[in-house]
C-alpha atoms as a PDB file:
ATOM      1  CA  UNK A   1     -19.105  27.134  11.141  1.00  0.00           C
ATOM      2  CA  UNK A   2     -16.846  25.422   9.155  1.00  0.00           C
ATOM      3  CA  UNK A   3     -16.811  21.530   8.040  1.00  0.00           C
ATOM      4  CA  UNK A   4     -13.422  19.443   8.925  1.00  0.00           C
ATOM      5  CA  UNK A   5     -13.411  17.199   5.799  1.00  0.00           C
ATOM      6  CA  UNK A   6     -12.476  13.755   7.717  1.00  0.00           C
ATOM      7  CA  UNK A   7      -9.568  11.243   5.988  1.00  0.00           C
ATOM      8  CA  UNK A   8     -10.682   8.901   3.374  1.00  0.00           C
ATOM      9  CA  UNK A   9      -9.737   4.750   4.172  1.00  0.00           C
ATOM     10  CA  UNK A  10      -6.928   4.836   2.192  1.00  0.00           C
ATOM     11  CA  UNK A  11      -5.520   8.217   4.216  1.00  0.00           C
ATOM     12  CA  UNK A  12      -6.119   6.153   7.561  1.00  0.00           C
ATOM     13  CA  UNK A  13      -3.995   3.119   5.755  1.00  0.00           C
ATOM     14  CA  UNK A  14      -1.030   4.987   4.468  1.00  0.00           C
ATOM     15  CA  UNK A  15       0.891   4.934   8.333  1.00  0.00           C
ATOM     16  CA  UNK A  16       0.143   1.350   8.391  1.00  0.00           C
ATOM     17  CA  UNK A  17       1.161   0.625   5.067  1.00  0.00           C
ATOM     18  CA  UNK A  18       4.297   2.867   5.662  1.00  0.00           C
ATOM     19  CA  UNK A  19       5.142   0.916   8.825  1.00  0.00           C
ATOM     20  CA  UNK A  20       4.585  -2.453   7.402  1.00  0.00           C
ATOM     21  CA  UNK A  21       7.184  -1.073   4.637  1.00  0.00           C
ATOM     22  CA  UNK A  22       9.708  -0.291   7.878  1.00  0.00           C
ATOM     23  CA  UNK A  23       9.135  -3.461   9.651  1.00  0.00           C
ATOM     24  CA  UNK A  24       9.034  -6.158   7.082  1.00  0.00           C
ATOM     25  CA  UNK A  25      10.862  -5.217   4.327  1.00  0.00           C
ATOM     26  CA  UNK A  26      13.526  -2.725   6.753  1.00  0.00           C
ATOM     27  CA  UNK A  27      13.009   0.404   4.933  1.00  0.00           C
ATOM     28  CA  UNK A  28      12.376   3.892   5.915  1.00  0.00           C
ATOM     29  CA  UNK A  29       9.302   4.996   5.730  1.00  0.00           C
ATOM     30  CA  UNK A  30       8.741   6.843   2.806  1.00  0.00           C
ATOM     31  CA  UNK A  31       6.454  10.031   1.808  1.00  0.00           C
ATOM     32  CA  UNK A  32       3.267   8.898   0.923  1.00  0.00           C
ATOM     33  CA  UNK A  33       4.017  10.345  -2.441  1.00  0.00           C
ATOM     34  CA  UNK A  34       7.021   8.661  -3.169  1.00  0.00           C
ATOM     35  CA  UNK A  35       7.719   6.723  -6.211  1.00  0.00           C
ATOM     36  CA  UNK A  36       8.944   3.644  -4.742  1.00  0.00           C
ATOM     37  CA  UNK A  37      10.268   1.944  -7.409  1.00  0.00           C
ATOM     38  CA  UNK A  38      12.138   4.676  -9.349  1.00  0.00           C
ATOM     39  CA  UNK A  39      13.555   5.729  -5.561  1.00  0.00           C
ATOM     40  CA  UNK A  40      14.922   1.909  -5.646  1.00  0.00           C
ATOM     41  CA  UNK A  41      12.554   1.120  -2.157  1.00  0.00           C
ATOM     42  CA  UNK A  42      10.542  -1.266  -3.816  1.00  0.00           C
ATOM     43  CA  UNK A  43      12.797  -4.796  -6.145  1.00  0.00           C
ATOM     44  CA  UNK A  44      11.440  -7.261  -7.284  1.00  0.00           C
ATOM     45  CA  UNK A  45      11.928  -9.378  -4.713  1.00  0.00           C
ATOM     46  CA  UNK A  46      10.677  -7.265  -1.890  1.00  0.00           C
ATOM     47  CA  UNK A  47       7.581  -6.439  -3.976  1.00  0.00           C
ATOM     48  CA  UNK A  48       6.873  -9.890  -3.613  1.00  0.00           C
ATOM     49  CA  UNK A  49       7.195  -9.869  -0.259  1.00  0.00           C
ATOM     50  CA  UNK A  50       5.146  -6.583   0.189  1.00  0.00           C
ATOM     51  CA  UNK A  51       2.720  -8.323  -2.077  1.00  0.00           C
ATOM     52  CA  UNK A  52       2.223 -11.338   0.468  1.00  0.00           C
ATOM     53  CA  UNK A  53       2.164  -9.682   3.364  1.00  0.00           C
ATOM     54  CA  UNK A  54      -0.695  -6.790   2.654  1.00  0.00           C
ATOM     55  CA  UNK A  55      -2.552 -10.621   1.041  1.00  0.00           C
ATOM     56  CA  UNK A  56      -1.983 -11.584   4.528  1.00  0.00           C
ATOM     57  CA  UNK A  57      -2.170  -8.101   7.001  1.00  0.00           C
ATOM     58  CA  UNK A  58      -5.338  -7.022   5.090  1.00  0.00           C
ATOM     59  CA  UNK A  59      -6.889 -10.400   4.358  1.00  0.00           C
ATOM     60  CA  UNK A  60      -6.874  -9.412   0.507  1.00  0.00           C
ATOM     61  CA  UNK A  61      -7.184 -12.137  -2.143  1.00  0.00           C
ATOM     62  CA  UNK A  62      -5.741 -10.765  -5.452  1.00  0.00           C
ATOM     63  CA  UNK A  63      -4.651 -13.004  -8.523  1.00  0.00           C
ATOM     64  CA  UNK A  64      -1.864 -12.228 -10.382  1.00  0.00           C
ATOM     65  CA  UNK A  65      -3.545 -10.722 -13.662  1.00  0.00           C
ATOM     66  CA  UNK A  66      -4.955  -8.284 -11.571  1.00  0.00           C
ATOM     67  CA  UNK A  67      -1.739  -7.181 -10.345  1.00  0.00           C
ATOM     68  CA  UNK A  68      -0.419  -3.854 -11.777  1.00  0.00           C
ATOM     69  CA  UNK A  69       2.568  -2.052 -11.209  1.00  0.00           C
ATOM     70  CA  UNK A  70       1.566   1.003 -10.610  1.00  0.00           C
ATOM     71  CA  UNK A  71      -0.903  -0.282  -7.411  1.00  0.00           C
ATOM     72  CA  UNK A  72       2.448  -0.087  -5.738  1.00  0.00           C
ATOM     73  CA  UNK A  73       4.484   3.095  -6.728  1.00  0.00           C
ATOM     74  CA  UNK A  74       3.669   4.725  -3.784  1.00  0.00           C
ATOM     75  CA  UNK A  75       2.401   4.453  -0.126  1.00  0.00           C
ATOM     76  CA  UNK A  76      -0.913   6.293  -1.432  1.00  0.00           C
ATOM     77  CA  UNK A  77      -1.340   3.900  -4.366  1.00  0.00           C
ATOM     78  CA  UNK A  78      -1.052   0.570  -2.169  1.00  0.00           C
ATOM     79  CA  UNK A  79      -3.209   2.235   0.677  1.00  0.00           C
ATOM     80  CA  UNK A  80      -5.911   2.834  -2.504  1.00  0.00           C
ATOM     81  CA  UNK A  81      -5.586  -0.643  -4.053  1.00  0.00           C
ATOM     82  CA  UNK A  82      -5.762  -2.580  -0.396  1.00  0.00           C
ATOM     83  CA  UNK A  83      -9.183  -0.169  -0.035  1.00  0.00           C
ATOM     84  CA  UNK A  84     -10.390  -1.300  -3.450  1.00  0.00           C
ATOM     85  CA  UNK A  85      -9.655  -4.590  -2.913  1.00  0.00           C
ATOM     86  CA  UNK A  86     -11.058  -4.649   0.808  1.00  0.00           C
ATOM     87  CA  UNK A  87     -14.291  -3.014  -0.903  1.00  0.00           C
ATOM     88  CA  UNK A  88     -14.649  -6.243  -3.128  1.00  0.00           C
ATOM     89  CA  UNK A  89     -14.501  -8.340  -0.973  1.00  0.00           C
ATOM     90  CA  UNK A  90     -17.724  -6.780   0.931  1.00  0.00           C
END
């Protein structure tokens, strides 16, 4: 008998996350691996935008010296900080 190993939180967040990338900020859905920022997905601008609306889709409450980069490179890395954040929150 073998043992399915089931998807971790941030696995089950990555479609939403990508979607919420399609939707609000109008880009294609990227690989969950994909660097968004060096692929040029991801300005300034829209990663304020991104930033609000995960605050707002995932009722997280970050401050801005908690805020790194690299939370956002990639689908998997904003599905991981939303968990984290979500997990602090209790």
């Amino acid at each position: 008998m073998s043992v399915t190993q089931r998807p971790s939180v941030a696995e089950l967040l990555q479609p939403q996350i990508a979607t919420l990338l399609a939707e609000i900020l109008l880009v294609a859905p990227p690989a969950p691996e994909t660097d968004l920022l060096a692929a040029g997905t991801l300005d300034s601008l829209s990663l304020v935008e991104l930033f609000i609306q995960l605050e707002q889709r995932f009722r997280i409450s970050v401050k801005m010296e908690d805020l790194e980069v690299d939370h956002f490179r990639s689908v998997t890395s904003i599905a991981a900080f939303v968990v984290g954040w979500q997990e602090r929150a209790g």
